[in-house]
N, C-alpha and C. Protein backbone atom coordinates (compact mmCIF):
# COMPACT_ATOMS: atom_id res chain seq x y z
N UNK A 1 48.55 -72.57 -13.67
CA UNK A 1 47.39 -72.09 -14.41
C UNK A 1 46.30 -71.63 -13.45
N UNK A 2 46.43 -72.60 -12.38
CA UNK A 2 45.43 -71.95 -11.41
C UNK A 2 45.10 -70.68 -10.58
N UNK A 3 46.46 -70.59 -10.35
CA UNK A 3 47.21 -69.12 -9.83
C UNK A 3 47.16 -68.11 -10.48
N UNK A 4 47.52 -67.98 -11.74
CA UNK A 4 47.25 -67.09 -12.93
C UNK A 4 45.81 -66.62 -12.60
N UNK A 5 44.33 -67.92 -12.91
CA UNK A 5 43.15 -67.50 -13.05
C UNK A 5 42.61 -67.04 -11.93
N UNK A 6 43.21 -67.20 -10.59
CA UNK A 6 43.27 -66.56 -9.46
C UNK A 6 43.58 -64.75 -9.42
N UNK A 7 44.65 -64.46 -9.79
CA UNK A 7 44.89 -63.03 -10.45
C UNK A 7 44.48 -62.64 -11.09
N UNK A 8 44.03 -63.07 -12.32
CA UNK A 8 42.79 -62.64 -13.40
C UNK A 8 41.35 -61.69 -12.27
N UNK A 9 41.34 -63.11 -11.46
CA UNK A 9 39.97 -62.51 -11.04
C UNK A 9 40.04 -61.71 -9.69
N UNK A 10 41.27 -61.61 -9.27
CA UNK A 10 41.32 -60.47 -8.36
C UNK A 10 41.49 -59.17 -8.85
N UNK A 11 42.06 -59.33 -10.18
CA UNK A 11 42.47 -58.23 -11.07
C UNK A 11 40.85 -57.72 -11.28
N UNK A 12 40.06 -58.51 -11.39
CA UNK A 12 38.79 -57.80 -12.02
C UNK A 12 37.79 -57.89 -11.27
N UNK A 13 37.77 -58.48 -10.22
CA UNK A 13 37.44 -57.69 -8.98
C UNK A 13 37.61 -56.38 -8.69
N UNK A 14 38.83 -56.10 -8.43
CA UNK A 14 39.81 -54.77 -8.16
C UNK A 14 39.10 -53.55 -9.12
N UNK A 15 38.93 -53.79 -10.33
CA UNK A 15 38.33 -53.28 -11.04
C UNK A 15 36.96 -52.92 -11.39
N UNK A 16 36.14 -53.74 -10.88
CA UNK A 16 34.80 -53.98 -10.72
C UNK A 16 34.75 -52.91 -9.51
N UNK A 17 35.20 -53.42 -8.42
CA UNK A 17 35.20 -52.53 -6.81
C UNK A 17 35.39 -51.02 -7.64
N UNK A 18 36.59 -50.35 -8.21
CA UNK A 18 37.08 -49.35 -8.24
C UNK A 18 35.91 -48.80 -9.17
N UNK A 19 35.32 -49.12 -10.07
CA UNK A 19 34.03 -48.33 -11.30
C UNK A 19 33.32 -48.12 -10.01
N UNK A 20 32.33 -49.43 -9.37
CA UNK A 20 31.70 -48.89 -8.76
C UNK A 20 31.85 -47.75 -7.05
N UNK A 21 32.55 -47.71 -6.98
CA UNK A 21 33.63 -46.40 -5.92
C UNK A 21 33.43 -45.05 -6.79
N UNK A 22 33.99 -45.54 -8.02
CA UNK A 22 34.05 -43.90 -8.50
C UNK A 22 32.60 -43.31 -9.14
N UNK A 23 31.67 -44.66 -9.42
CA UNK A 23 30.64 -44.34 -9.99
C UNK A 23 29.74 -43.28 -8.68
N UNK A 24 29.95 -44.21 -7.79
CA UNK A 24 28.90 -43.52 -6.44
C UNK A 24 29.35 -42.31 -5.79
N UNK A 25 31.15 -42.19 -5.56
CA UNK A 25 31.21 -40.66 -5.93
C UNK A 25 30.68 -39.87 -6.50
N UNK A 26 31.06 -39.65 -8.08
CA UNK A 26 30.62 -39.04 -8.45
C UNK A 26 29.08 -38.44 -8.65
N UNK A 27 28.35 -39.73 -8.34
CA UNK A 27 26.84 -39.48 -7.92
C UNK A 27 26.44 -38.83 -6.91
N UNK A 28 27.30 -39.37 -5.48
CA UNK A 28 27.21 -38.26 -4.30
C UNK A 28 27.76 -36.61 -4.31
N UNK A 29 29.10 -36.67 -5.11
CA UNK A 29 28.85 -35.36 -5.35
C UNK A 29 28.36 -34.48 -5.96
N UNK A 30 27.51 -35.02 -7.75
CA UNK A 30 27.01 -34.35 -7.73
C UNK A 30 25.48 -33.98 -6.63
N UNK A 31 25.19 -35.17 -5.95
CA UNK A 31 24.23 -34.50 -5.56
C UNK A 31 24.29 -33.49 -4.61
N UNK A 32 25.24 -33.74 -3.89
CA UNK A 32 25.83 -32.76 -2.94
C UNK A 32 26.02 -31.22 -3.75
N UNK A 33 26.52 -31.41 -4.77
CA UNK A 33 26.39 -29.59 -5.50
C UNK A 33 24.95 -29.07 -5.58
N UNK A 34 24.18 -30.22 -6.35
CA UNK A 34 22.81 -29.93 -6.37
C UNK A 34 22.08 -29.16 -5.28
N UNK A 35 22.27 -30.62 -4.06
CA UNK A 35 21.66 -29.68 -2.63
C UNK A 35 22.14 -28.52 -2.07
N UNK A 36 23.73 -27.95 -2.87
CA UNK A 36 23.62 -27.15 -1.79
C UNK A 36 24.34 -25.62 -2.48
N UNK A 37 24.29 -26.13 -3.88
CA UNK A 37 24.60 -24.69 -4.72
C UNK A 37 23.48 -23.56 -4.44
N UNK A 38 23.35 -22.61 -4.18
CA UNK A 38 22.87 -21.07 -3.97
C UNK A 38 23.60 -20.19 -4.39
N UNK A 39 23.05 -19.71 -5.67
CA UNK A 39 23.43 -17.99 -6.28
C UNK A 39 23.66 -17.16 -5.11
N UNK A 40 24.46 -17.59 -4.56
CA UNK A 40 24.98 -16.23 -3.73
C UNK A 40 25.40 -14.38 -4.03
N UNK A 41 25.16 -14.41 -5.64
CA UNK A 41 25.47 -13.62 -6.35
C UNK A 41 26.63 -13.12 -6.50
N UNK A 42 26.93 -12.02 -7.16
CA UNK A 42 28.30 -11.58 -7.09
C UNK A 42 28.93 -9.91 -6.97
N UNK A 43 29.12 -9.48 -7.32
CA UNK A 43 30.22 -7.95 -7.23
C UNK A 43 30.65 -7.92 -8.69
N UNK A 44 29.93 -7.09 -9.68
CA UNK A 44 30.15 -6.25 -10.75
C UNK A 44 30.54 -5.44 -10.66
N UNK A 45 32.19 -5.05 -11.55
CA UNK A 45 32.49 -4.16 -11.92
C UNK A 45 32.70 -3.11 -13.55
N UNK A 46 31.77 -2.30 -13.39
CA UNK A 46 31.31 -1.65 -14.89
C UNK A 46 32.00 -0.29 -14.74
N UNK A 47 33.03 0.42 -15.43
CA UNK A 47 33.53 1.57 -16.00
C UNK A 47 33.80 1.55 -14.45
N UNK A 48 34.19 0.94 -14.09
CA UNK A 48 35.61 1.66 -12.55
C UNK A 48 34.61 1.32 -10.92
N UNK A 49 33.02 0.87 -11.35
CA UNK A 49 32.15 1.14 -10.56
C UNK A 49 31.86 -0.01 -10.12
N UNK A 50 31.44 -0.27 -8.51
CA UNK A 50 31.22 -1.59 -8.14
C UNK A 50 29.60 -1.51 -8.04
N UNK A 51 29.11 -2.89 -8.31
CA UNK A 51 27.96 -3.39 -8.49
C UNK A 51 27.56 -4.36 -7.28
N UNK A 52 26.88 -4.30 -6.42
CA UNK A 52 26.69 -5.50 -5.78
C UNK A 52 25.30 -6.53 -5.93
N UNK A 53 25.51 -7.41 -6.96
CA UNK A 53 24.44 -8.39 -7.85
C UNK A 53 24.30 -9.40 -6.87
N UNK A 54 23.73 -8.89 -5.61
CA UNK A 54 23.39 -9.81 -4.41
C UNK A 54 22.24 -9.83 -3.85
N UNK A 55 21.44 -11.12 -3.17
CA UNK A 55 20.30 -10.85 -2.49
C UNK A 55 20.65 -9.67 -1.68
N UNK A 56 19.29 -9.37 -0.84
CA UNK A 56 18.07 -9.55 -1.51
C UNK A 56 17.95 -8.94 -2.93
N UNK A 57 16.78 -9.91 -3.33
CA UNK A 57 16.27 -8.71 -4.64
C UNK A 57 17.24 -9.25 -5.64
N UNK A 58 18.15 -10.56 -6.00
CA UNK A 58 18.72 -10.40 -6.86
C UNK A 58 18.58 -10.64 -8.20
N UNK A 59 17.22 -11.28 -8.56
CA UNK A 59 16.93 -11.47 -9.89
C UNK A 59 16.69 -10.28 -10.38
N UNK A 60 16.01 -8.86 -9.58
CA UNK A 60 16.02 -7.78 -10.35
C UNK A 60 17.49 -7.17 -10.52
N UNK A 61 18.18 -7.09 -9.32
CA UNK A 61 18.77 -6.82 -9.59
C UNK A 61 20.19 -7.11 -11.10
N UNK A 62 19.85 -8.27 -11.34
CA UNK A 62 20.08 -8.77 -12.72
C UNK A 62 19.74 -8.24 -13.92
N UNK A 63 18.41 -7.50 -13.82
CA UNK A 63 18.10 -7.26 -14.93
C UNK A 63 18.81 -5.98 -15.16
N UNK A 64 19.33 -5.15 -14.34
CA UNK A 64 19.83 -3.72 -14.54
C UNK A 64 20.64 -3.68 -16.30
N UNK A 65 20.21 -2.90 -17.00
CA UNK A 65 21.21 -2.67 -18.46
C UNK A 65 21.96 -1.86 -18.61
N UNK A 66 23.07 -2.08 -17.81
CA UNK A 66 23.93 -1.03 -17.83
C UNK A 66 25.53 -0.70 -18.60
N UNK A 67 25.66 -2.06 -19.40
CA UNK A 67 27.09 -1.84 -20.20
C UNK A 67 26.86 -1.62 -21.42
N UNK A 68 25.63 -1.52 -22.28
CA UNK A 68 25.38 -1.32 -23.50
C UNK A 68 24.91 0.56 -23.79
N UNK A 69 24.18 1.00 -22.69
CA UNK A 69 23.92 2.59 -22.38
C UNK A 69 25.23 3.41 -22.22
N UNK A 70 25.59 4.86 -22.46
CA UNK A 70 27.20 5.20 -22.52
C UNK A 70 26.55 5.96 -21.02
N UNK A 71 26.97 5.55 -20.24
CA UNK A 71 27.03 6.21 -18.73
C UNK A 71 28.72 6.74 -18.03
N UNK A 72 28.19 7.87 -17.35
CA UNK A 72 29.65 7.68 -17.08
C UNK A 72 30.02 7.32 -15.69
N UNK A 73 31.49 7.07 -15.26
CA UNK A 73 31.40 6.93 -13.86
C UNK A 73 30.89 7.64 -12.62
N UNK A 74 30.06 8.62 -12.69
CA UNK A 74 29.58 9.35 -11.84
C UNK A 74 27.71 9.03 -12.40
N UNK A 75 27.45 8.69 -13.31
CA UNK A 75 26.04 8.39 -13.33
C UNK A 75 25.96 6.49 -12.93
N UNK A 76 27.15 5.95 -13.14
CA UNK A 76 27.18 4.67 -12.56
C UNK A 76 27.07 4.32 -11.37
N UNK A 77 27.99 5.40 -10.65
CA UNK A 77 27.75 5.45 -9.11
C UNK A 77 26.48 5.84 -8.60
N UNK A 78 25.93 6.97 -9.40
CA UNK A 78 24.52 7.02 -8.79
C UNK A 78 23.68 6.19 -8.90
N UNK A 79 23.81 5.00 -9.56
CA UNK A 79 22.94 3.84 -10.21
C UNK A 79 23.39 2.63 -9.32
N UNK A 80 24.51 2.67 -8.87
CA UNK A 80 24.92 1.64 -7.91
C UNK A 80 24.64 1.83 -6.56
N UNK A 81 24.27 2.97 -6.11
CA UNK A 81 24.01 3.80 -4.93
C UNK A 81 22.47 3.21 -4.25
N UNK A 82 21.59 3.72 -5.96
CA UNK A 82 19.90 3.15 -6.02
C UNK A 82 19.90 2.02 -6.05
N UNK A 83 20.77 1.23 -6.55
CA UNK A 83 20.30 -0.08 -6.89
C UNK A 83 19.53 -1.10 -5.79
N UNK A 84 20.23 -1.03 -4.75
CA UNK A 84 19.17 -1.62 -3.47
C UNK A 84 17.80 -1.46 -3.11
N UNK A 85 17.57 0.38 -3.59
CA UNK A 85 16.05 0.61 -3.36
C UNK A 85 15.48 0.73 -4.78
N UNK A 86 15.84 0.79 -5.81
CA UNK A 86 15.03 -0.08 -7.83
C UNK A 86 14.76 -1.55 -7.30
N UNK A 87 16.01 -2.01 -7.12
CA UNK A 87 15.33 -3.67 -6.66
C UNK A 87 14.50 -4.14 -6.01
N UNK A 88 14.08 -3.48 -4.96
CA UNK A 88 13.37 -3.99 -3.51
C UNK A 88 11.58 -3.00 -4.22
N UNK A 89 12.09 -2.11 -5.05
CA UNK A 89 10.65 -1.07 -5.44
C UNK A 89 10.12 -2.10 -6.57
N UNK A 90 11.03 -2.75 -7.44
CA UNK A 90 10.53 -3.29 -8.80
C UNK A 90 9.79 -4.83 -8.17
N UNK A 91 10.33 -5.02 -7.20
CA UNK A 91 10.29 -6.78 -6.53
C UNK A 91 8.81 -6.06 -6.25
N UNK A 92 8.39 -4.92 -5.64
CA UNK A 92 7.28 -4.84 -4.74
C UNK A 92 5.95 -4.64 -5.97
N UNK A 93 6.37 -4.49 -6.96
CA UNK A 93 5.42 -3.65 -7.98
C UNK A 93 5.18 -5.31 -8.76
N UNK A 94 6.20 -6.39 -8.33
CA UNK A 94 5.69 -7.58 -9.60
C UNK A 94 4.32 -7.82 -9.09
N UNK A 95 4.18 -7.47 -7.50
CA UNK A 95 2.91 -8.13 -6.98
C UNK A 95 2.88 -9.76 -6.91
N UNK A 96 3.98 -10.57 -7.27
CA UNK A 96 3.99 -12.07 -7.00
C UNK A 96 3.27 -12.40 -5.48
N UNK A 97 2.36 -12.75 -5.16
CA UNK A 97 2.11 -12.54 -3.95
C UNK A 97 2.08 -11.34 -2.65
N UNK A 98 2.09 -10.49 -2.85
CA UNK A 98 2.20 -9.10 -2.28
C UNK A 98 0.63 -8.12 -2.43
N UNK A 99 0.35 -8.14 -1.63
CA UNK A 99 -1.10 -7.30 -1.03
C UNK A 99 -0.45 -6.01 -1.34
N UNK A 100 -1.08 -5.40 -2.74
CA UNK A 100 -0.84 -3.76 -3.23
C UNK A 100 -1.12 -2.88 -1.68
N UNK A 101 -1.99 -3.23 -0.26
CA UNK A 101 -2.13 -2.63 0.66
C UNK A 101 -0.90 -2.93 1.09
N UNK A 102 -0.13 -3.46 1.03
CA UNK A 102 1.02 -3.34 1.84
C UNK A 102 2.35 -3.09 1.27
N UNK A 103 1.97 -2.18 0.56
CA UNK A 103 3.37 -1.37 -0.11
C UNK A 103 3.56 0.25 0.43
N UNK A 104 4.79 0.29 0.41
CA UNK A 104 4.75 1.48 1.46
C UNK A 104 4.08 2.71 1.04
N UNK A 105 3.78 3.51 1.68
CA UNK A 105 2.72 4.74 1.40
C UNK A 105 3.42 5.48 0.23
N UNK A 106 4.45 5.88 0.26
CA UNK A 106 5.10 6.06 -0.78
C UNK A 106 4.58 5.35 -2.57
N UNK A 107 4.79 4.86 -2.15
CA UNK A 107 4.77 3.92 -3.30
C UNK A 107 3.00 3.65 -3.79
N UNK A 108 1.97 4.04 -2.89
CA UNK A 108 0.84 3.92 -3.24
C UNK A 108 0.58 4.35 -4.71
N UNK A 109 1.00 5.78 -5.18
CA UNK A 109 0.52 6.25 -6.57
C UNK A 109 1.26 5.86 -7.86
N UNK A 110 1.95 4.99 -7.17
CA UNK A 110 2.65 4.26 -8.64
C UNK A 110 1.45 3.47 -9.51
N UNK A 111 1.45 3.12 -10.44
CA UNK A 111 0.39 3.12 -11.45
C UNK A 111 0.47 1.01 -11.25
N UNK A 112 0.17 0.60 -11.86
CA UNK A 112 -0.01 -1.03 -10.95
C UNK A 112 -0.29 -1.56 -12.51
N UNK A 113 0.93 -2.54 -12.67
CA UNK A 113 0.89 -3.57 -14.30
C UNK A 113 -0.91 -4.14 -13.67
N UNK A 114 -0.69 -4.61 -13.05
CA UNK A 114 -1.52 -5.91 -12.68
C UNK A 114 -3.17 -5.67 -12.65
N UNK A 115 -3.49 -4.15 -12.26
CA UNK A 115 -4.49 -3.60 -12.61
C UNK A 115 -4.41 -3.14 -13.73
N UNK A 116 -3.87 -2.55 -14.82
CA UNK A 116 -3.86 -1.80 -16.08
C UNK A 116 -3.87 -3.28 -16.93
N UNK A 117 -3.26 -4.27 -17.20
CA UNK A 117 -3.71 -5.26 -17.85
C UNK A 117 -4.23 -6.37 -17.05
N UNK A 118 -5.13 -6.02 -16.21
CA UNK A 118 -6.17 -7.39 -15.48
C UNK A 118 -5.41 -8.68 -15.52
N UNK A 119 -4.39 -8.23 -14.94
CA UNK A 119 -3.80 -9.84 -14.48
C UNK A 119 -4.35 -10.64 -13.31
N UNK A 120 -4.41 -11.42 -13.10
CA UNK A 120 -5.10 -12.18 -11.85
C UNK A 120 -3.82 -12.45 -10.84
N UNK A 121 -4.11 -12.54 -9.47
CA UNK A 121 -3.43 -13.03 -8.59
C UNK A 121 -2.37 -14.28 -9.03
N UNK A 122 -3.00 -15.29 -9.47
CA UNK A 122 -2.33 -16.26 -10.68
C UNK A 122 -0.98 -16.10 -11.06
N UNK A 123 -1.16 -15.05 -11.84
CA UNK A 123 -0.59 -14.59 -13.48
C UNK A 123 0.82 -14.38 -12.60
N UNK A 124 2.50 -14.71 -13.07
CA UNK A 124 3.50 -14.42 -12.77
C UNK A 124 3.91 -13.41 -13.26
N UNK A 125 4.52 -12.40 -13.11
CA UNK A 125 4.26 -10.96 -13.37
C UNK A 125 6.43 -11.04 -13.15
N UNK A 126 6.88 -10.79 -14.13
CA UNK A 126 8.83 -10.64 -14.14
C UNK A 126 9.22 -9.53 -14.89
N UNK A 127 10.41 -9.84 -14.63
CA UNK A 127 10.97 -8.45 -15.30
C UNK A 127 12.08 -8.51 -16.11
N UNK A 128 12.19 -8.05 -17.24
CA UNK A 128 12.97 -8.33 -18.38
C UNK A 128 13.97 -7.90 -18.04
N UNK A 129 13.90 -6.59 -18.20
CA UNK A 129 15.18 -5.27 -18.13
C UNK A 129 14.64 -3.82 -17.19
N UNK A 130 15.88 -3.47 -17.08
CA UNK A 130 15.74 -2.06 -16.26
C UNK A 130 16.66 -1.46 -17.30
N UNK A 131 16.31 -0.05 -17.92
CA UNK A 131 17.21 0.40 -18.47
C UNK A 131 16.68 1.70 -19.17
N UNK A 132 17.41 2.22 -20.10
CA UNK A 132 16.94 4.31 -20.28
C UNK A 132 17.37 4.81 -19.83
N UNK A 133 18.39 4.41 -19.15
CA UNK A 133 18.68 5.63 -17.53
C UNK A 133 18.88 6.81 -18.43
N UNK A 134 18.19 7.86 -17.27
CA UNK A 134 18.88 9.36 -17.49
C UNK A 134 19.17 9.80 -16.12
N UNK A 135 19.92 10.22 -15.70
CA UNK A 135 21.02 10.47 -14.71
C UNK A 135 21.27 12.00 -14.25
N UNK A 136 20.74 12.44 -13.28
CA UNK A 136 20.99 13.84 -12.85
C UNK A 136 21.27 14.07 -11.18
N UNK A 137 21.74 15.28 -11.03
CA UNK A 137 21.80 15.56 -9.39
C UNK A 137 20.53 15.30 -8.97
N UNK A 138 20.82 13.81 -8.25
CA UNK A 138 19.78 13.41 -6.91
C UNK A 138 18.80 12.81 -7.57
N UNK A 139 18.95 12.62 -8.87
CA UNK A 139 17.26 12.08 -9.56
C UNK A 139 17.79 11.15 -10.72
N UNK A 140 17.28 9.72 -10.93
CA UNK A 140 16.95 8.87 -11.50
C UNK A 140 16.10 8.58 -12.38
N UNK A 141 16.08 8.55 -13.56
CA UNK A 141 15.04 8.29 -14.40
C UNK A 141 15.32 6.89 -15.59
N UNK A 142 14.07 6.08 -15.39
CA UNK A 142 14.57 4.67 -15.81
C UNK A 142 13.04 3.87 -17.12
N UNK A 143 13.62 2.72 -17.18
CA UNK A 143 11.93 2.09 -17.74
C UNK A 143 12.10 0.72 -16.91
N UNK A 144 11.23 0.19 -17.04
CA UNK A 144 10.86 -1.36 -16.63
C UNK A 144 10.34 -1.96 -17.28
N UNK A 145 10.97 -2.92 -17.91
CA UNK A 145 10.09 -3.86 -19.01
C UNK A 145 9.59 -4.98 -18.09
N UNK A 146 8.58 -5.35 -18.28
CA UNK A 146 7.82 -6.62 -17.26
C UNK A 146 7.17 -7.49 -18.82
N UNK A 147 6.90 -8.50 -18.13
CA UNK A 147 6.56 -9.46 -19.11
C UNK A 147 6.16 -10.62 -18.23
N UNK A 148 5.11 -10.94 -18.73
CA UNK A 148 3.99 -12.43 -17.92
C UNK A 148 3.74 -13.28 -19.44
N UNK A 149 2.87 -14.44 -19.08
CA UNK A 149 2.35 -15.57 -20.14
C UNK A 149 1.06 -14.83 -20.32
N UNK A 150 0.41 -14.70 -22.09
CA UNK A 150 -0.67 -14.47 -22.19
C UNK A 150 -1.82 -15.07 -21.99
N UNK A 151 -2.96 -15.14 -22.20
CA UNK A 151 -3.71 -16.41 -22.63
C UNK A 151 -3.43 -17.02 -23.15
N UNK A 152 -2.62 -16.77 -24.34
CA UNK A 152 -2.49 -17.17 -25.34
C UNK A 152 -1.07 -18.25 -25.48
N UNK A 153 -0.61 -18.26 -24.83
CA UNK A 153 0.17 -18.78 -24.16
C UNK A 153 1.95 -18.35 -24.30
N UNK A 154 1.79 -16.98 -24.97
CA UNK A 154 3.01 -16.29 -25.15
C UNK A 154 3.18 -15.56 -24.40
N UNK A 155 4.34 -14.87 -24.54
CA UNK A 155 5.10 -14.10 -23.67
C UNK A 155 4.33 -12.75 -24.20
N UNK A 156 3.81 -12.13 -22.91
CA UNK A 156 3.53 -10.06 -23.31
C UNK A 156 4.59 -9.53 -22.34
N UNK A 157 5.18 -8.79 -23.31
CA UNK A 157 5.93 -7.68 -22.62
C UNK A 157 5.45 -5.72 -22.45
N UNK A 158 5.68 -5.66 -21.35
CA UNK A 158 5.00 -3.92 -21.19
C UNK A 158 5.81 -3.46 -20.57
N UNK A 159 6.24 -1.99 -20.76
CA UNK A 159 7.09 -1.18 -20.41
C UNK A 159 6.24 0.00 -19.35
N UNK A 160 6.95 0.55 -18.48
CA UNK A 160 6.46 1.46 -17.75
C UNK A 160 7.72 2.58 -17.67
N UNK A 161 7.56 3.80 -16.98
CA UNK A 161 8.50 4.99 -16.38
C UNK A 161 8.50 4.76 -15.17
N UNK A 162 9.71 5.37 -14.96
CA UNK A 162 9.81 6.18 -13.09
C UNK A 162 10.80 6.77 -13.17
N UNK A 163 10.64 7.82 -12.02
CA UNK A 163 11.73 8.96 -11.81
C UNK A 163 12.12 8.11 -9.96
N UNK A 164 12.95 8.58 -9.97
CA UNK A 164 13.74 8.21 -8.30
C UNK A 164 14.24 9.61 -7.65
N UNK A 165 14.05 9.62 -6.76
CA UNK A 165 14.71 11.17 -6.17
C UNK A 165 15.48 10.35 -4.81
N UNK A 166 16.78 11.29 -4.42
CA UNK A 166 17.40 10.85 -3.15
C UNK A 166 16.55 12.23 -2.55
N UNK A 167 16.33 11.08 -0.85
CA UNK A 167 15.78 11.96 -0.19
C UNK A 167 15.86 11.31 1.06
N UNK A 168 16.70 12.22 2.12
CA UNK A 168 17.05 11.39 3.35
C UNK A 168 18.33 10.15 2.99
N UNK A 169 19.04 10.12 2.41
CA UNK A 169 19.78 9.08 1.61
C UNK A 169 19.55 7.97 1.30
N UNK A 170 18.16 8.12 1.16
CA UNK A 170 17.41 7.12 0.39
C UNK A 170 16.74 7.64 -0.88
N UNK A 171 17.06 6.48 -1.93
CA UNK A 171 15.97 6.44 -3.13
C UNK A 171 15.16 6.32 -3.32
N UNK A 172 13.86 7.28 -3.42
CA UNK A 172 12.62 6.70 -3.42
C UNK A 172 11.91 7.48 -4.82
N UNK A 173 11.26 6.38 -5.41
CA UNK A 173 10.43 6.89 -6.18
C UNK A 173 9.61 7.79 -6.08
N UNK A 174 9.31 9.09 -6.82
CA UNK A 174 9.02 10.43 -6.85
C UNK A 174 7.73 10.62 -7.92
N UNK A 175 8.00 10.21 -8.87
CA UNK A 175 6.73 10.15 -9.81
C UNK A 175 6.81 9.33 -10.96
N UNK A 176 5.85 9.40 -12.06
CA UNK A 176 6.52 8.17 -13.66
C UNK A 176 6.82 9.55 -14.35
N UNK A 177 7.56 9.04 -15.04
CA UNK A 177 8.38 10.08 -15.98
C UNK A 177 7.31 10.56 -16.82
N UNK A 178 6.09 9.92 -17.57
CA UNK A 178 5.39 10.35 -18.46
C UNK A 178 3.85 9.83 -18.19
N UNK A 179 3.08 10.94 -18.26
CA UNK A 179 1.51 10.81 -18.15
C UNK A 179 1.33 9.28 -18.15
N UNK A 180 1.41 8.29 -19.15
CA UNK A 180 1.08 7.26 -19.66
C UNK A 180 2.07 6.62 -19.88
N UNK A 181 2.36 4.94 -19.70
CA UNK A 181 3.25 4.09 -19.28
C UNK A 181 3.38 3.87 -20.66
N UNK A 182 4.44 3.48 -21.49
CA UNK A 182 4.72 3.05 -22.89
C UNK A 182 3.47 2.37 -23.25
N UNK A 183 3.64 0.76 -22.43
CA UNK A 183 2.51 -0.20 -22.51
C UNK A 183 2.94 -1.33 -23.04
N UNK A 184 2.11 -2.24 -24.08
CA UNK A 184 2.29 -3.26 -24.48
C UNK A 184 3.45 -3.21 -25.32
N UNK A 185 4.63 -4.17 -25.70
CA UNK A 185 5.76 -3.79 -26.90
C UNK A 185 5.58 -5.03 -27.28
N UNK A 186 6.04 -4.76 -28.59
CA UNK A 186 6.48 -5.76 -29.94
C UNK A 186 7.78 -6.10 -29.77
N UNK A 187 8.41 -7.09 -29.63
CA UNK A 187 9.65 -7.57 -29.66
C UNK A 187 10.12 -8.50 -30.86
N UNK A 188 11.33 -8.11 -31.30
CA UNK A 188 12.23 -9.46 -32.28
C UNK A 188 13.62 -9.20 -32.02
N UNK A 189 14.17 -10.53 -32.78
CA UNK A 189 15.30 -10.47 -32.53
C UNK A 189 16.11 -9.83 -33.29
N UNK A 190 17.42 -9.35 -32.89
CA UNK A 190 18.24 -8.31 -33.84
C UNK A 190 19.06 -9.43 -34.54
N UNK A 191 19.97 -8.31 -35.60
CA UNK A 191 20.91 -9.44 -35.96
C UNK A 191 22.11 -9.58 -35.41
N UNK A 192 22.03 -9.19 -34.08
CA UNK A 192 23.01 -9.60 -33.08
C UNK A 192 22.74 -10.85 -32.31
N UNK A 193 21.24 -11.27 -32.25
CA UNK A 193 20.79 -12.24 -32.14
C UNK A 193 19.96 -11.96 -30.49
N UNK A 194 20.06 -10.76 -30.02
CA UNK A 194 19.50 -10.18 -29.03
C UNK A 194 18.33 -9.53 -28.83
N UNK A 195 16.72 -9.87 -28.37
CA UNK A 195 15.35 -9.33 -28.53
C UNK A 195 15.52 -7.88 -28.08
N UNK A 196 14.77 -6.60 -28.91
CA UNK A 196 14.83 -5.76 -28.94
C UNK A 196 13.40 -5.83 -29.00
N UNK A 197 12.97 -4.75 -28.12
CA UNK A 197 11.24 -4.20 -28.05
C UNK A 197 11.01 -2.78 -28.11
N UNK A 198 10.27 -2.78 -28.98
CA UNK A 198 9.77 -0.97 -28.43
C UNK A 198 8.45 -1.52 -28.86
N UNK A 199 7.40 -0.05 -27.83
CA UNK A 199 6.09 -0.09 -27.61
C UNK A 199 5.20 -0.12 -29.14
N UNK A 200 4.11 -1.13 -29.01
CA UNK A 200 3.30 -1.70 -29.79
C UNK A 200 3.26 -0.40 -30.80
N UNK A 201 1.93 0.47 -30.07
CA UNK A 201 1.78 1.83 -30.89
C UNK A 201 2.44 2.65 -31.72
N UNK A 202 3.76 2.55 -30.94
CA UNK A 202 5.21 3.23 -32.15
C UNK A 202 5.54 2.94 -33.08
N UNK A 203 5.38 0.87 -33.37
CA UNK A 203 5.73 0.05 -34.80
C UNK A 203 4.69 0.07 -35.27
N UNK A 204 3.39 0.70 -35.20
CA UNK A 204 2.45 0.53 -36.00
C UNK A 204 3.07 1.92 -37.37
C-alpha cells in the first residue's frame, strides 16, 4: 500500500512538473513572437502585376485601392512602378512630425490638409485610401482620402487630387488634378458592409 501511494505521488508530481513546463513555454513563446514579430510586409500580386507592400512607407502603401477599380495590366504596372514615390509623397504630406520646410522643392505647391483645416502639430493626420486612378502615358492621376479625430471626437475624412508625371524615371507630382480639393466627405456603410464616402457638398 505504501509503494502504490509512493507512485500515486510520483505520478502527480510528473504531472504537476509537466503543466508547469508547458505552461512557461508557452508563455515564453508567446512572448518571444510578441518581441519580435515585424510586418515585414509582403509582395502582391493583382491582374499578373507584382506589388511590393514593403517598408519604407508601408502603411501607405496599404492603402493603395486597386482590385475593386477595372485597371488593366499595363495601367497596373504603371501604378506599381509609382508606388514607391505615392508612398514616400503621401507619408510627407501627413505632416506627422515633418517641418512643411523640409519637403522637397518640388513638392512645395502641393496644397497642405493641415493648413486648409487648421490642424495643429498635435492632430494625427492618416490615410484611408488611395484610389480614382486614371492612367495614361507617363502620368498618374489619383485621390487621397486622409482622415484625423475631430474635436468632436470623431473621425473627419477629406479627400484631395494629384496628377504624377514620370520624369527622369522618377514619379513626381506635377500638379492637383482640380482647382479645389474635394474636401470634407460624408461616409456610411454599404450593404456590403464596407464605408463608402463621397464629398460633403455633393450629398447635400
Amino acid at each position: 500500500m505504501h509503494r502504490e501511494q509512493q507512485v500515486n505521488r510520483l505520478h502527480t508530481y510528473r504531472k504537476l512538473l509537466g503543466s508547469l513546463v508547458l505552461e512557461f513555454g508557452l508563455l515564453f513563446s508567446s512572448g518571444c513572437a510578441t518581441e519580435y514579430f515585424v510586418d515585414k510586409g509582403h509582395v502582391d500580386g493583382i491582374g499578373g502585376i507584382s506589388f511590393e507592400i514593403k517598408p519604407p512607407y508601408l502603411n501607405e502603401k496599404k492603402t493603395f485601392n486597386l482590385r475593386v477599380e477595372n485597371l488593366s495590366p499595363w495601367q497596373l504596372q504603371q501604378i506599381s512602378d509609382a508606388m514607391p514615390f505615392i508612398a514616400a509623397f503621401t507619408n510627407a504630406q501627413l505632416g506627422n512630425g515633418i517641418s512643411t520646410a523640409l519637403l522637397p522643392a518640388s513638392e512645395i505647391k502641393v496644397r497642405s490638409i493641415r493648413d486648409i483645416e487648421n490642424l495643429n502639430s498635435d492632430t494625427f493626420l492618416a490615410v484611408k485610401t488611395i484610389q480614382n486612378w486614371q492612367i495614361m502615358a507617363q502620368q498618374i492621376q489619383f485621390n487621397i482620402d486622409y482622415f484625423y479625430t475631430g474635436q468632436d471626437g470623431h473621425f473627419v475624412y477629406y479627400r484631395d487630387n494629384y496628377v504624377f508625371k514620370l520624369k527622369n524615371h522618377k514619379w513626381v507630382f506635377e500638379k492637383h488634378a482640380k482647382t479645389e480639393p474635394e474636401g470634407v466627405l460624408t461616409c456610411e456603410k454599404s450593404p456590403h458592409g464596407w464605408r463608402v464616402c463621397m464629398p460633403l457638398n455633393r450629398a447635400k
